[in-house]
Every structure is written in C-alpha cells, then in structure tokens.
C-alpha atoms as a PDB file:
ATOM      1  CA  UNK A   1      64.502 -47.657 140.241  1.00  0.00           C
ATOM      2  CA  UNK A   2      66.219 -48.081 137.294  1.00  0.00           C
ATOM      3  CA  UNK A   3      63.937 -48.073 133.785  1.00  0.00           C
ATOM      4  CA  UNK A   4      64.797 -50.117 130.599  1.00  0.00           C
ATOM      5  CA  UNK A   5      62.606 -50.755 127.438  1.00  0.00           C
ATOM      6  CA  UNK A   6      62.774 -53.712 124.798  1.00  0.00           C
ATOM      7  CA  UNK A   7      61.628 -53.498 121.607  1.00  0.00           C
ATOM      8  CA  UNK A   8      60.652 -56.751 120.373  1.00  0.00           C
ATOM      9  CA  UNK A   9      61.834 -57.085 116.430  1.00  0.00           C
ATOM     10  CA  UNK A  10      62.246 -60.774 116.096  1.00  0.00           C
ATOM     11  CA  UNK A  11      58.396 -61.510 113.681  1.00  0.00           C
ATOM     12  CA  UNK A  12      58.910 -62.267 110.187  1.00  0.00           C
ATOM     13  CA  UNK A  13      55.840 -59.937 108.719  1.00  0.00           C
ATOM     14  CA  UNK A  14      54.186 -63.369 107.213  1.00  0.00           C
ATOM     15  CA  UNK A  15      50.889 -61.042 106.924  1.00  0.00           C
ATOM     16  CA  UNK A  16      52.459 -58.391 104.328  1.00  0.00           C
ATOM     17  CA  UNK A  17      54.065 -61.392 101.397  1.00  0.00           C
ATOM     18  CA  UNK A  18      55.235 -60.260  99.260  1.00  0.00           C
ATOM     19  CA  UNK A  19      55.350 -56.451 100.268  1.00  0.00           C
ATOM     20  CA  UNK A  20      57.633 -58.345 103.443  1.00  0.00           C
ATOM     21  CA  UNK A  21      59.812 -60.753 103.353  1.00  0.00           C
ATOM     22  CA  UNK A  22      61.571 -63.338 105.463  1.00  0.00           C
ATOM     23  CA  UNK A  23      64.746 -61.204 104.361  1.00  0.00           C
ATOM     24  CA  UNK A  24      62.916 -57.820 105.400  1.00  0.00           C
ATOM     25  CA  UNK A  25      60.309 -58.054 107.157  1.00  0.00           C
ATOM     26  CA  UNK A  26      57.374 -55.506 108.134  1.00  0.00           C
ATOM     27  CA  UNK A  27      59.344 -53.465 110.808  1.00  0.00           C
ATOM     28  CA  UNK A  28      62.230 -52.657 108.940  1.00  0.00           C
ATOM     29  CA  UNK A  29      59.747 -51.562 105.855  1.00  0.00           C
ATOM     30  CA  UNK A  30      60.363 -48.316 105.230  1.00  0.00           C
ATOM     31  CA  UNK A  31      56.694 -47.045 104.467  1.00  0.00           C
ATOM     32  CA  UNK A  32      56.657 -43.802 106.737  1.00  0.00           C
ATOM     33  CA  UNK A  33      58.440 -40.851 105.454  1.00  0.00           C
ATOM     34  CA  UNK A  34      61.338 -43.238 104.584  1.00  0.00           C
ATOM     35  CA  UNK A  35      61.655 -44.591 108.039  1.00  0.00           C
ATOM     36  CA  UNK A  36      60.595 -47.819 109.271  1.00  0.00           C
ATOM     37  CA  UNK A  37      58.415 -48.878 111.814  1.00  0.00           C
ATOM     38  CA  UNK A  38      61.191 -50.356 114.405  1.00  0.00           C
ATOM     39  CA  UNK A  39      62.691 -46.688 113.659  1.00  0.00           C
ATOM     40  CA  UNK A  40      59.376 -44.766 114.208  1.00  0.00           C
ATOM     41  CA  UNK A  41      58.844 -47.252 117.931  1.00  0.00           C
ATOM     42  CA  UNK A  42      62.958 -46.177 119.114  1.00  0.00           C
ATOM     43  CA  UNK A  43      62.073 -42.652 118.800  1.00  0.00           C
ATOM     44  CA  UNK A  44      58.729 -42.874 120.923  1.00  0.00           C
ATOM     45  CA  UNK A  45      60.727 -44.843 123.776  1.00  0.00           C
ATOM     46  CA  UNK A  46      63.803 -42.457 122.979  1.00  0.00           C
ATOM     47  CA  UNK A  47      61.038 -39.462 124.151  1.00  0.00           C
ATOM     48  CA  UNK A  48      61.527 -41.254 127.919  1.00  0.00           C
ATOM     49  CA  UNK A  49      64.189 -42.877 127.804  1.00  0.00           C
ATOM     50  CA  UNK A  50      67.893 -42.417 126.639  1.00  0.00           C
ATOM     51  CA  UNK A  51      69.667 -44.894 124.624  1.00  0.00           C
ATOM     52  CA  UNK A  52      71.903 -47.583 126.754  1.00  0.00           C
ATOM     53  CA  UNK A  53      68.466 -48.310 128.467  1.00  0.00           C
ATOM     54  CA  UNK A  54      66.895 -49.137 125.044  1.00  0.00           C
ATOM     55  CA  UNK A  55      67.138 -52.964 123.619  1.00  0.00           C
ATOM     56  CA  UNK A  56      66.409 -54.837 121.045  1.00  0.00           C
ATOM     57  CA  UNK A  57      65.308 -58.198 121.178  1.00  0.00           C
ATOM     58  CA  UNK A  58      65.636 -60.097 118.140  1.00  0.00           C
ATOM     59  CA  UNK A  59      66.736 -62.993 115.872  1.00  0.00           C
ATOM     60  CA  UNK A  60      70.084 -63.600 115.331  1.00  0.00           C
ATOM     61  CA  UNK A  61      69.300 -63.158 111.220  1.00  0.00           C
ATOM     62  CA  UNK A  62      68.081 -59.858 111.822  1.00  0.00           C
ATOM     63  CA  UNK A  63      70.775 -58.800 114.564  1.00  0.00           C
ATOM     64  CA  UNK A  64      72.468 -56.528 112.185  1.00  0.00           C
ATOM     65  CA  UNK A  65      69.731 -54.991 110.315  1.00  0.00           C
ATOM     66  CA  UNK A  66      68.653 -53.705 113.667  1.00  0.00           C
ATOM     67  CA  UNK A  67      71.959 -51.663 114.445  1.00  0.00           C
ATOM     68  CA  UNK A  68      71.682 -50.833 110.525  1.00  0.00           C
ATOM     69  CA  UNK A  69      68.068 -49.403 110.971  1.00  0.00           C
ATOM     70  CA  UNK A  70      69.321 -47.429 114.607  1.00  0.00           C
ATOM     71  CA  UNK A  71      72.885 -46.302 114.812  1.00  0.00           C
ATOM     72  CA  UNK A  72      71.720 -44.694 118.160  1.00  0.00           C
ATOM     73  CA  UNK A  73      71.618 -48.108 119.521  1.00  0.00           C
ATOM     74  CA  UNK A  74      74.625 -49.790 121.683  1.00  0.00           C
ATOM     75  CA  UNK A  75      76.008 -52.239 119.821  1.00  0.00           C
ATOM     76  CA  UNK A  76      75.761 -54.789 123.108  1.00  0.00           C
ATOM     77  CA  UNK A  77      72.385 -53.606 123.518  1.00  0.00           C
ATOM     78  CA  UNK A  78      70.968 -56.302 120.370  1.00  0.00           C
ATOM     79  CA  UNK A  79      69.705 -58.995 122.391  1.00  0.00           C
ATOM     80  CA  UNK A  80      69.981 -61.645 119.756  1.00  0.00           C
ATOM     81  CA  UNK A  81      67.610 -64.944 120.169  1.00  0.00           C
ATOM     82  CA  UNK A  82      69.510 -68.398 119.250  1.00  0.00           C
ATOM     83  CA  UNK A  83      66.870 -69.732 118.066  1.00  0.00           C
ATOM     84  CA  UNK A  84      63.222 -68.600 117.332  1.00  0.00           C
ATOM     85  CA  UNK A  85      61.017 -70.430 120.336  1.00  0.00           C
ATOM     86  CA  UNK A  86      58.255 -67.252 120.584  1.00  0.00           C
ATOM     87  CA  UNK A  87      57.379 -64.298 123.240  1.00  0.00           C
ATOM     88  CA  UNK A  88      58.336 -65.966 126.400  1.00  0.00           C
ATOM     89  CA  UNK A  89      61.286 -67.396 125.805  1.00  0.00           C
ATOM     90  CA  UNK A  90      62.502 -64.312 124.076  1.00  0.00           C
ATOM     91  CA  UNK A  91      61.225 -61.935 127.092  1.00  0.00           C
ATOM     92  CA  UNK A  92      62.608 -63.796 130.330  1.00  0.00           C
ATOM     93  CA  UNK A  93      66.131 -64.266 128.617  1.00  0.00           C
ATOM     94  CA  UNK A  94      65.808 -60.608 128.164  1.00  0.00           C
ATOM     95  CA  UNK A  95      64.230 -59.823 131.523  1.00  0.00           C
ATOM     96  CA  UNK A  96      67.074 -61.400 133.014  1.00  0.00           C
ATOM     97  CA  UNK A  97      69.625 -59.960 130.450  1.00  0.00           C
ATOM     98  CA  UNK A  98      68.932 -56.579 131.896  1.00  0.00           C
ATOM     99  CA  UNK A  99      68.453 -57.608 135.779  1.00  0.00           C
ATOM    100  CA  UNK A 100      72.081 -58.630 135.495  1.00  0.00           C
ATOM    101  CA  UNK A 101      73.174 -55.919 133.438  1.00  0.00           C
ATOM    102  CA  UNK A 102      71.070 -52.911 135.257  1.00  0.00           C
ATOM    103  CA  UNK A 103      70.518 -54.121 138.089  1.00  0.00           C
ATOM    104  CA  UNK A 104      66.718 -54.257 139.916  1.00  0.00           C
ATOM    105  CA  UNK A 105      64.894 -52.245 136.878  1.00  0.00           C
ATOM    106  CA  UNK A 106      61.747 -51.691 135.725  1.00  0.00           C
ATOM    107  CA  UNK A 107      61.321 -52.940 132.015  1.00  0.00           C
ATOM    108  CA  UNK A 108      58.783 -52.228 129.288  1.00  0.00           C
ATOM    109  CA  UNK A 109      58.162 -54.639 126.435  1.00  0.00           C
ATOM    110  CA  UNK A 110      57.128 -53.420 122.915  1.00  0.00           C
ATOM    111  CA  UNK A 111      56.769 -54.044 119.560  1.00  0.00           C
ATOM    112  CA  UNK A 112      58.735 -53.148 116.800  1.00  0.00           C
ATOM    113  CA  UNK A 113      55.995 -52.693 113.869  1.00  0.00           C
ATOM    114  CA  UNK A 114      52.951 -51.339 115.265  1.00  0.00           C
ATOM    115  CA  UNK A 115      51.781 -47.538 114.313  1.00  0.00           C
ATOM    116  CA  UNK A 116      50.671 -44.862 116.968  1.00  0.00           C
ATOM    117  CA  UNK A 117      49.417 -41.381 115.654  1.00  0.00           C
ATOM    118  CA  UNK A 118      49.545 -39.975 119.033  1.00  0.00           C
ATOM    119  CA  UNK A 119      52.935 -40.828 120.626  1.00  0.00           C
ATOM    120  CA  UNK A 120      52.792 -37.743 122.842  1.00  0.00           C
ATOM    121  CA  UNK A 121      49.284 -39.226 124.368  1.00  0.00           C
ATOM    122  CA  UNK A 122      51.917 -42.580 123.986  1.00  0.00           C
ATOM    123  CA  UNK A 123      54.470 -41.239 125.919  1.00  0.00           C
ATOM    124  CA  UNK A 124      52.213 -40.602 128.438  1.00  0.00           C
ATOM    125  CA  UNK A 125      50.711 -42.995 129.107  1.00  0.00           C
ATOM    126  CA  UNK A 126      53.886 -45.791 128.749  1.00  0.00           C
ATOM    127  CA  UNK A 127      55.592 -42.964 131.555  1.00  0.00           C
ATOM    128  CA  UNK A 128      51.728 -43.728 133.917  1.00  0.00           C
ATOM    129  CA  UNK A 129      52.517 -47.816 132.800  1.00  0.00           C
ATOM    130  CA  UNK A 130      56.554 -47.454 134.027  1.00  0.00           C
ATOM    131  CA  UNK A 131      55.401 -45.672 137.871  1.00  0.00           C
ATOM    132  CA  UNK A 132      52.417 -48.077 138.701  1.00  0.00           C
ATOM    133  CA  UNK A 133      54.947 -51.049 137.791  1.00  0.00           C
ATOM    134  CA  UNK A 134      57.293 -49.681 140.289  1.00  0.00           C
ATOM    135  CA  UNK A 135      55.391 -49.021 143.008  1.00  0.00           C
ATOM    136  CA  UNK A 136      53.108 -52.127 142.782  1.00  0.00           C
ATOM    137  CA  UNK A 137      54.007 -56.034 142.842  1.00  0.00           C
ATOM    138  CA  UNK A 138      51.680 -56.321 139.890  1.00  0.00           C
ATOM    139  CA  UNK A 139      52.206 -57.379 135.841  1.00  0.00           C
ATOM    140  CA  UNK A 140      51.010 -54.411 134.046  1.00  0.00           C
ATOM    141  CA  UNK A 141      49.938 -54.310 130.439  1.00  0.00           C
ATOM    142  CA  UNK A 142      48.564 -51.390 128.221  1.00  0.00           C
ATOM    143  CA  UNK A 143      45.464 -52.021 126.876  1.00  0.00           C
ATOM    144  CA  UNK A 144      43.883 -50.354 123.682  1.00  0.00           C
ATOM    145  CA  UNK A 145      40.756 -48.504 124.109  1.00  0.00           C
ATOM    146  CA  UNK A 146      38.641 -50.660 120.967  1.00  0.00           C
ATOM    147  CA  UNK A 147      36.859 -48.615 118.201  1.00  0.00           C
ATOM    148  CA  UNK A 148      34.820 -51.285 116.552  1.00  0.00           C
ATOM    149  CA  UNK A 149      34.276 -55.108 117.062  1.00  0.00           C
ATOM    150  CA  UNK A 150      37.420 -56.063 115.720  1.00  0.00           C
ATOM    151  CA  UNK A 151      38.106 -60.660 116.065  1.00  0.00           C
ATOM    152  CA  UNK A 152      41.589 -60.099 114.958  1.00  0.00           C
ATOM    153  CA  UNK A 153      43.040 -58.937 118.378  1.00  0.00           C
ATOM    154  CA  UNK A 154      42.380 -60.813 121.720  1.00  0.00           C
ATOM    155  CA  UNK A 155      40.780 -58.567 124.711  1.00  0.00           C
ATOM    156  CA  UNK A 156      41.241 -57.854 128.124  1.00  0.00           C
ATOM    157  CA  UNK A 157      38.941 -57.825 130.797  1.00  0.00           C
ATOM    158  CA  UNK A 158      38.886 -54.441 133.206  1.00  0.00           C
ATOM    159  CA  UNK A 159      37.264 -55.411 136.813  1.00  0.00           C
ATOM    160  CA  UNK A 160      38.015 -52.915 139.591  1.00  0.00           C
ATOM    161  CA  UNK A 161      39.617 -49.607 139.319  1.00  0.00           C
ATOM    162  CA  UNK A 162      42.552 -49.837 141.171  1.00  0.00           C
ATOM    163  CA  UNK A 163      44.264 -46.245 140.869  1.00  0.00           C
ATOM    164  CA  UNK A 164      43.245 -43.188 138.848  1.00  0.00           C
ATOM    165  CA  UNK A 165      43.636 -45.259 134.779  1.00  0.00           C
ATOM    166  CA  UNK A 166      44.649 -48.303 136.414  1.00  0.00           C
ATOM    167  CA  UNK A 167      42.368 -51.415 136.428  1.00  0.00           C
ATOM    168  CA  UNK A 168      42.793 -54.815 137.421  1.00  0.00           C
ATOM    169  CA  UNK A 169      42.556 -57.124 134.535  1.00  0.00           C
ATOM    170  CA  UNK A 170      39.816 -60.227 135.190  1.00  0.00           C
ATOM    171  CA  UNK A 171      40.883 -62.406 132.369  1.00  0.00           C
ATOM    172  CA  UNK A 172      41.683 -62.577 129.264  1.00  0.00           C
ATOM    173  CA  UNK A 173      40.175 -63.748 125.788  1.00  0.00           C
ATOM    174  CA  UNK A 174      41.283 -64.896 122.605  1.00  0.00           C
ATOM    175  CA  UNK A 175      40.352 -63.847 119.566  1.00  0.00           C
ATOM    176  CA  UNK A 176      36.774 -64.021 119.756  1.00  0.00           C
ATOM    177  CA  UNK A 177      34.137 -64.258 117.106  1.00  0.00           C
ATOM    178  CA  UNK A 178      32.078 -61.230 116.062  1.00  0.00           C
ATOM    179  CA  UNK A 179      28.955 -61.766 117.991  1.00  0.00           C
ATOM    180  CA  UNK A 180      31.653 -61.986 121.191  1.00  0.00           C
ATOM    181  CA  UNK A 181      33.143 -58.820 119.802  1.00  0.00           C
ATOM    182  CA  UNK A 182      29.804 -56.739 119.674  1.00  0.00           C
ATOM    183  CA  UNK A 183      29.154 -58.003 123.439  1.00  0.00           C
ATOM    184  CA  UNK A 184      32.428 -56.802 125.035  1.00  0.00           C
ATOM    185  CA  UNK A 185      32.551 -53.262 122.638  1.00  0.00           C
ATOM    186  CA  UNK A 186      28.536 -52.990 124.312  1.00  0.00           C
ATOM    187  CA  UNK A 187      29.849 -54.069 127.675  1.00  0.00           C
ATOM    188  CA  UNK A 188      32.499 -50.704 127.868  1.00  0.00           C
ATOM    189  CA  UNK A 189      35.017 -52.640 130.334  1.00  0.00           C
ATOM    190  CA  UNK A 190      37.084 -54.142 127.415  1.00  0.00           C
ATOM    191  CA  UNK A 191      40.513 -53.813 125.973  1.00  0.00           C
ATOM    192  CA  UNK A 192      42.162 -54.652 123.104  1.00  0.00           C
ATOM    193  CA  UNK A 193      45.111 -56.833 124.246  1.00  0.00           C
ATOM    194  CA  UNK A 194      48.136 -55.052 122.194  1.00  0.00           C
ATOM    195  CA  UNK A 195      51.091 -56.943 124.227  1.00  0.00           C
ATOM    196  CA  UNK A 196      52.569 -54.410 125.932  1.00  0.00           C
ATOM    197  CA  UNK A 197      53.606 -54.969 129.001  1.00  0.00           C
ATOM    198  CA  UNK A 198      55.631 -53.400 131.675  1.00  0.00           C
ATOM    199  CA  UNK A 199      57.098 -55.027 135.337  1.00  0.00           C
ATOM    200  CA  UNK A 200      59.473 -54.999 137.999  1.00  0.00           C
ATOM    201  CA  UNK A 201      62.412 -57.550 137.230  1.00  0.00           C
ATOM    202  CA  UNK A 202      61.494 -58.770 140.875  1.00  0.00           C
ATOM    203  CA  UNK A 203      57.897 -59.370 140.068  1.00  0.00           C
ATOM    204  CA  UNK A 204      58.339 -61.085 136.306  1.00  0.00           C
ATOM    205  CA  UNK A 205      60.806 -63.683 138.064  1.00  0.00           C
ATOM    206  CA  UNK A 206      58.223 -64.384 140.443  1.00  0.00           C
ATOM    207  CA  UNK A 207      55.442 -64.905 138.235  1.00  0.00           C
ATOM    208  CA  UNK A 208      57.074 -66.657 135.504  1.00  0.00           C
ATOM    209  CA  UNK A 209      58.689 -68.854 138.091  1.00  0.00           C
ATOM    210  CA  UNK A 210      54.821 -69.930 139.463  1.00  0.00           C
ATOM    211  CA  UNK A 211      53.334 -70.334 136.085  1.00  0.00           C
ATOM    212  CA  UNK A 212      56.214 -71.642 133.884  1.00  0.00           C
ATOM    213  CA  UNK A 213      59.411 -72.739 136.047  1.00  0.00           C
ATOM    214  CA  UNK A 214      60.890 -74.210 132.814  1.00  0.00           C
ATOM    215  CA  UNK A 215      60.745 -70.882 131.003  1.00  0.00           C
ATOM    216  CA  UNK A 216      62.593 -69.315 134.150  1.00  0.00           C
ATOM    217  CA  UNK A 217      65.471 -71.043 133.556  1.00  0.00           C
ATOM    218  CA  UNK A 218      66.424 -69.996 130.440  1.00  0.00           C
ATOM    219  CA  UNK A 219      69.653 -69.127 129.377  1.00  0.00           C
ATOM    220  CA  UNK A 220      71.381 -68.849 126.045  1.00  0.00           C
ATOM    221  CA  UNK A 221      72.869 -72.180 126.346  1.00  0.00           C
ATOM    222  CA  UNK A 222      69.617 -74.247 126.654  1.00  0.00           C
ATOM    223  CA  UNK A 223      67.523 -71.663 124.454  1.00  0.00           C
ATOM    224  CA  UNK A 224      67.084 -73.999 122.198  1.00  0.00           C
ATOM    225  CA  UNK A 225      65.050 -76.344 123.942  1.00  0.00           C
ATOM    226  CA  UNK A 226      63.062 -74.031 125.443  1.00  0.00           C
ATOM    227  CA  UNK A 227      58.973 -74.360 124.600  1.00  0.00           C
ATOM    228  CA  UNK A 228      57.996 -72.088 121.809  1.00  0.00           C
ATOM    229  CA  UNK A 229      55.515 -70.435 123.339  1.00  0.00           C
ATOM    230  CA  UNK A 230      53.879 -66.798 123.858  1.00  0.00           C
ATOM    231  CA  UNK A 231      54.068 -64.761 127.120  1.00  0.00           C
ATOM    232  CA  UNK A 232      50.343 -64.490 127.001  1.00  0.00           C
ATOM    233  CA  UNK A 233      49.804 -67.871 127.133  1.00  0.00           C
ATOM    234  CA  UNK A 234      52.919 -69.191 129.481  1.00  0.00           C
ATOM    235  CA  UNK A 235      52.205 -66.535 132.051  1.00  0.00           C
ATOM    236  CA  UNK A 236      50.321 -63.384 131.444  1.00  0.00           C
ATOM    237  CA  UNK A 237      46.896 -65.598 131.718  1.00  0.00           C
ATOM    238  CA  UNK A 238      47.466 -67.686 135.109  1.00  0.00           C
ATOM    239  CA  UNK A 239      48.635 -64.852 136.580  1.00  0.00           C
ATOM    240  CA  UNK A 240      46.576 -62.900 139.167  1.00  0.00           C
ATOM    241  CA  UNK A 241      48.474 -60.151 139.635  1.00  0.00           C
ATOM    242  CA  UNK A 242      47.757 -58.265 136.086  1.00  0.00           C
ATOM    243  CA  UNK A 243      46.760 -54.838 135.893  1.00  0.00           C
ATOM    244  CA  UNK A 244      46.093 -52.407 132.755  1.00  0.00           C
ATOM    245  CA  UNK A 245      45.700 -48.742 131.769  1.00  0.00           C
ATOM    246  CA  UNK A 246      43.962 -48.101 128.871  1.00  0.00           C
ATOM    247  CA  UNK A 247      45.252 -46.231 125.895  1.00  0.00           C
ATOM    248  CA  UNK A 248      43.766 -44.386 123.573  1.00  0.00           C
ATOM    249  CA  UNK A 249      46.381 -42.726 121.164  1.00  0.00           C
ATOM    250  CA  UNK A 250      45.592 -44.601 117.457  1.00  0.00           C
ATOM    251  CA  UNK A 251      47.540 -47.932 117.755  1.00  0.00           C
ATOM    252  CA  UNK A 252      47.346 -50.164 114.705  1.00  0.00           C
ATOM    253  CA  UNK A 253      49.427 -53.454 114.415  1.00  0.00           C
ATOM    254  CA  UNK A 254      49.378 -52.970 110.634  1.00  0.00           C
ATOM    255  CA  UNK A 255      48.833 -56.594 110.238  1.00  0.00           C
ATOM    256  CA  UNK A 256      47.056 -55.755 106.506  1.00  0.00           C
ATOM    257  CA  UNK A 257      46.873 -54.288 103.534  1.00  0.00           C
ATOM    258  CA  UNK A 258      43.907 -52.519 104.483  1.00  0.00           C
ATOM    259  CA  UNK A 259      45.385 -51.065 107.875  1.00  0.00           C
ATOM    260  CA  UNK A 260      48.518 -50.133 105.956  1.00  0.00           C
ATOM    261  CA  UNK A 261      45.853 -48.021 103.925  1.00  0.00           C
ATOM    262  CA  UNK A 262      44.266 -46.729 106.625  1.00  0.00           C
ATOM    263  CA  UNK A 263      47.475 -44.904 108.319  1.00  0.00           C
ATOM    264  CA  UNK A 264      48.082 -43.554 105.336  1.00  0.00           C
ATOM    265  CA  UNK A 265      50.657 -45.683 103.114  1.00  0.00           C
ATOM    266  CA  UNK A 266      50.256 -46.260  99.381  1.00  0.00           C
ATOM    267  CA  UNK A 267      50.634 -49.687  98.060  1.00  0.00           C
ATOM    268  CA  UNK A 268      52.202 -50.554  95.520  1.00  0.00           C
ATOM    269  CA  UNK A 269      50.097 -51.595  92.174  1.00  0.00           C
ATOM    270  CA  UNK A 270      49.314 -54.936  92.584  1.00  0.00           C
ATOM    271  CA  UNK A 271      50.426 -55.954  95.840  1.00  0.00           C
ATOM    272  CA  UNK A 272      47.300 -57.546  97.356  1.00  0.00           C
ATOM    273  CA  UNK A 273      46.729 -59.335  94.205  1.00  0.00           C
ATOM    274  CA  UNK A 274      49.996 -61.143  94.415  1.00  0.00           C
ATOM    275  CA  UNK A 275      48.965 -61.665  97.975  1.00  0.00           C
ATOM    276  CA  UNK A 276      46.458 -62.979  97.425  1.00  0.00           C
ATOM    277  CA  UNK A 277      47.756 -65.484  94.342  1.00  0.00           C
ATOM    278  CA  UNK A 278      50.478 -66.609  97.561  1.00  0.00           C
ATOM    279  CA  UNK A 279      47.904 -67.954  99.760  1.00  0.00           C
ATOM    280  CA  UNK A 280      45.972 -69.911  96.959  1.00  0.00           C
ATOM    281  CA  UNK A 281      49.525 -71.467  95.989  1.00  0.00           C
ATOM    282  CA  UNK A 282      50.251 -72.075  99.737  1.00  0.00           C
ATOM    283  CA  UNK A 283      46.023 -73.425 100.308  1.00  0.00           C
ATOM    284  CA  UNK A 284      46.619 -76.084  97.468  1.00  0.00           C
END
C-alpha cells in the first residue's frame, strides 16, 4: 500500500510573540543551524519517504513560504486551507486530497515545529507506526514516553499490549492538573499525546464518518463552514479503534522560551521580557 505523510504547518506560533509572528511564525523560525523547524520535520519524513509523497498542509497566507522554506517540495503538493477552521477540518480535506490523488494509502500526520534529537530512533519508530496502520483497521497515534509531570500536554491511556510496541489506547485526557500528572507518570501506562497520527485512508473515512459525518464531507467549496474543531476532539476520542506505540527519541513542541532553551537555542536579549510586557497589554 501506498505511503504518504503531511506535515501540518498551518499554527500561527501565538506562544513565541514577539520572537514569532503572525507573518512568520514558529516553524519557519530559523533557530537550528539556520534551518527551520518545518525544514528540520521534511528531512526526518524525507529519511522514509521520497518527495511527491510528502505534503504540506497549510494556510493559504503561508502557502508560499512553505515552497520558499522546501524547494524539494511539489509545487501541487501545498495543500492550502481556505480558511482556518482547526485539525479536523484541515486533516480529512487532506485525507481525502491524497485518497484521490494516490489512491488507497496509508498517511501519517505531523507537525511542522516540534524538535526531535533522535530522528534515527524517529524514523523508526514512524516506519513501526506506517506497518501496524496497514495491516490493522485501527487509528494509530505515537505517543511520547513522559519524563516529568508535565500539565501542558494531554495524555494517553495504554491498556493491552496488542503487538510487540503497540498498545491499545483506553482514553484519553486533557491537560490535567499536576497532582493528575504525578498519578499517571507513577502509574507507568501513560503517554504524552503529541498528535501524531497515522491510518489507512479506508479506516479515517470510516471513523470520521461515525463520529463527525459533517466533517466527512468536506470539500474546498464548503470549507468554510466547516466546525473549527481539533481531530482529537471530533474523532480521535469517540473512537474505539485507537492504538499507540510509544516513542522515546527527545520530542519537544517548543511551545516556550524555556524549551527553546532547553534544545539548545539562544534567545535573543530581551525576548521574554517583551513577552511578557505583550500579555499584560493583552490581560488589561
């Protein structure tokens, strides 16, 4: 079966003002070795994949910054958003986008400004993610192994193994509060839920079709009035066909200054300060 990848590049880095800006926002920040973080996510999929099964989903206003930031990328292979109306919206157009284009294919869904210091242990696993999806009429999802009680992600909940790394996923929580945290980094059979998800064409249709029939009719002429809405929420959570391997290869979403700092990249003087002066402005 045929394999595809989007990389989702659509967010507008609200977390990073004024380091990001509506303009430029945190993936096309060039922070790493002068590349930026939607460059530093093609070249991990580019490991597995070549490049006419690589997209990019994304709003129109950033549509040509994209094909700026990758000249590797088919032009026709910008999936550009009408309008911004979140995840779900965004990832059935482009589900379907690439059933009709690819035919029957199996399709990974990632985003375009989160780090990884191990994208060989990546790789790896994302290549386990991509055969389980294909052989299984399951929604899979890669999980992050958690290093600390963190409330700023949601979690996933492992239950049975299914497969050697592959566990059926019980439920899943918002971002809890710390006392929450503590109990699901003591109970060992947690995940950090970093939305990544990978499924049969066959499979998402069938899923998003019981758990949001509006959102499986989407095209790009009635976009616009499609709920705004994430994929967690619309189906990833009534579904009960979810699986998840864990992975444990030093994912960040670099939604801060402080996990900017902590992968390594030096701030400008000042930055958080100014930051910080934009929220009071915004608070009053």
């Amino acid at each position: 079966m045929t394999r595809a990848a989007v990389i989702l590049a659509g967010g507008a880095g609200t977390r990073l003002r004024p380091l990001s800006s509506d303009e430029n926002p945190k993936q096309f920040l060039k922070l790493f070795d002068g590349r930026s973080l939607l460059q530093l996510t093609w070249s991990r999929v580019a490991r597995l994949l070549p490049p006419e099964a690589i997209f990019v989903s994304t709003n129109v206003q950033y549509a040509d910054k994209c094909r700026a930031h990758l000249p590797e990328l088919p032009r026709e292979n910008v999936l550009a958003e009408p309008a911004r109306r979140n995840t779900a919206p965004a990832i059935a157009l482009c589900t379907f986008a690439i059933e009709s284009r690819l035919g029957p294919s199996t399709v990974a869904f990632l985003a375009s400004d989160h780090f990884i210091a191990d994208e060989p242990e990546f790789v790896r696993v994302l290549d386990r993610a991509y055969a389980f999806a294909e052989t299984h009429d399951t929604l899979m999802t890669i999980g992050i192994e958690p290093t600390e009680p963190n409330t700023g992600y949601g979690y996933l909940e492992l239950a049975e193994r299914i497969e050697d790394e592959v566990f059926r996923v019980a439920a899943f929580t918002e971002k809890p509060d710390e006392a929450r945290a503590r109990e699901f980094l003591r109970a060992g059979n947690y995940a950090w839920n970093a939305s990544m998800f990978v499924w049969r064409t066959d499979v998402f249709r069938r899923e998003l079709t019981a758990a949001a029939p509006e959102i499986a009719r989407v095209t790009n002429e009635n976009y616009e009035s499609m709920p705004s809405i994430s994929i967690d929420y619309a189906m990833m959570e009534k579904s009960r066909d979810v699986a998840t391997i864990r992975g444990d290869f030093g994912w960040s979403d670099v939604g801060s200054f402080e996990a900017l700092r902590k992968v390594g990249v030096v701030l400008p003087e000042g930055i958080e300060k100014m930051n910080e002066e934009r929220r009071t402005q915004n608070a009053e």
